[in-house]
Each structure stands twice: as C-alpha cells, then as structure tokens.
Protein backbone atom coordinates (compact mmCIF):
# COMPACT_ATOMS: atom_id res chain seq x y z
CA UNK A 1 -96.98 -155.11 -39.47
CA UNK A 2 -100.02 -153.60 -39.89
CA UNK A 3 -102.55 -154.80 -43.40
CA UNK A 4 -102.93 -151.94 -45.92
CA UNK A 5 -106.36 -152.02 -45.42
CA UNK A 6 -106.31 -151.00 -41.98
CA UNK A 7 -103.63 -148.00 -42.92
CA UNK A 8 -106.24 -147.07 -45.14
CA UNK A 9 -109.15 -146.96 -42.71
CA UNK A 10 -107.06 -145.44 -39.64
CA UNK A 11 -106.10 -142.13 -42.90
CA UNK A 12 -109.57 -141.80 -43.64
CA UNK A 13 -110.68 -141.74 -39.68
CA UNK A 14 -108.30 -139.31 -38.95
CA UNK A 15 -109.34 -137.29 -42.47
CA UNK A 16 -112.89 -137.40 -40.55
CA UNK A 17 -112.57 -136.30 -37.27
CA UNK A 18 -110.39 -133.23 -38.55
CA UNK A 19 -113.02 -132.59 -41.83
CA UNK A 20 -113.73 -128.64 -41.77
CA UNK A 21 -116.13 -128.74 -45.29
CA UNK A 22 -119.28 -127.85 -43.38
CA UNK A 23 -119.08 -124.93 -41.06
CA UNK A 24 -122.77 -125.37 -39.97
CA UNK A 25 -121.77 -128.84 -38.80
CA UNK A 26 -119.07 -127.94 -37.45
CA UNK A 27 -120.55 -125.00 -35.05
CA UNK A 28 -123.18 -127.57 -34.54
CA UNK A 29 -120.35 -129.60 -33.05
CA UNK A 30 -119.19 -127.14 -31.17
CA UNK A 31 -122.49 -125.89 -29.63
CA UNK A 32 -123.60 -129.21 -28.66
CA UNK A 33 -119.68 -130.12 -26.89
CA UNK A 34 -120.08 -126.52 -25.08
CA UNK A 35 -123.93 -126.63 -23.98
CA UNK A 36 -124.14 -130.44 -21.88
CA UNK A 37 -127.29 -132.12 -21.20
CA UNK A 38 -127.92 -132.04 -17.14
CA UNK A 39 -127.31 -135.85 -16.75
CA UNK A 40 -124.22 -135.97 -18.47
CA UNK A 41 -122.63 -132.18 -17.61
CA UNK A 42 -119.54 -133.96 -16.07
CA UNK A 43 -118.62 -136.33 -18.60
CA UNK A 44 -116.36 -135.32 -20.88
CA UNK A 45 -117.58 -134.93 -24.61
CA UNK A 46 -116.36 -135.88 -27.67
CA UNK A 47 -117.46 -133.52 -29.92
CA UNK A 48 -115.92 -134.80 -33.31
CA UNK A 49 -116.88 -136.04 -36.10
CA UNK A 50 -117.31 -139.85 -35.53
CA UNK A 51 -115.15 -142.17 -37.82
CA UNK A 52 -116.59 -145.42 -38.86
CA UNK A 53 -115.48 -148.69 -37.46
CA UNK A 54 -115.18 -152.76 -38.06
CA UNK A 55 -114.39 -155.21 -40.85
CA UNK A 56 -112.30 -153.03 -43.71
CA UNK A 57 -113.58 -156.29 -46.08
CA UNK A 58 -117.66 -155.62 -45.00
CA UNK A 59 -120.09 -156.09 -47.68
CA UNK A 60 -122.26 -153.47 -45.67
CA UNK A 61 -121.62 -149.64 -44.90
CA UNK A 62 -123.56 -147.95 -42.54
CA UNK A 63 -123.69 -143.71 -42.50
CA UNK A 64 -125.91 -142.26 -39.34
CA UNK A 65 -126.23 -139.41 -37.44
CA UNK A 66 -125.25 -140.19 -33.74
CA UNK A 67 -126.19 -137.47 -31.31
CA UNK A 68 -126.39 -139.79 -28.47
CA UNK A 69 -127.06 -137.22 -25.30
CA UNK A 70 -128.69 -134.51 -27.56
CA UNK A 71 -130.78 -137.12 -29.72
C-alpha cells in the first residue's frame, strides 16, 4: 500500500505536468520541444513541465528553471 504522502506528491506531479495557467510558458514549452538543439535533434524531448522529486518529509524545497539543452 502506498503512504499518503506519496499519493499526495504523485496528484500534485501530475497537477504539474498538465498546468495550463501560463500560456507564455506553455508556448515556450512548445517552441523549445518543436525547435531541437543540433546535438540532441534525435532524442526525444520532454517538453513538460517538470514535477519535483525525493523525500515527501524534506526540510528543503528546491524551485529552478531547468532548460537543460536550451540553457
């Protein structure tokens, strides 16, 4: 059975990766998923909003911006 706490954390990751609030983040999704850097034009991107991961019971909480090919 799985804890509440990681029920919790798998609602709000999914509540993430579908979030519409921002169109301009969103189209900035979608620009950077349809326009692939050289080195990595065969991979296959993810182009959603990245949920957070780890320890539900942390003490720390870390928010970032990870454009990874495009940074």
């Amino acid at each position: 059975m799985m804890h509440t706490d990681n029920l919790v954390l798998r609602e709000i990751s999914e509540r993430v990766i579908y979030c519409s609030l921002c169109p301009r983040l969103l189209s900035y999704i979608k620009q950077v998923g349809d326009s692939k850097v050289r080195r990595f034009i065969t991979e296959e991107y993810w182009a959603k909003p990245l949920p957070g991961f780890g320890d539900p019971k942390a003490q720390l909480f870390i928010i970032g911006l990870a454009p990874a090919a495009h940074g």
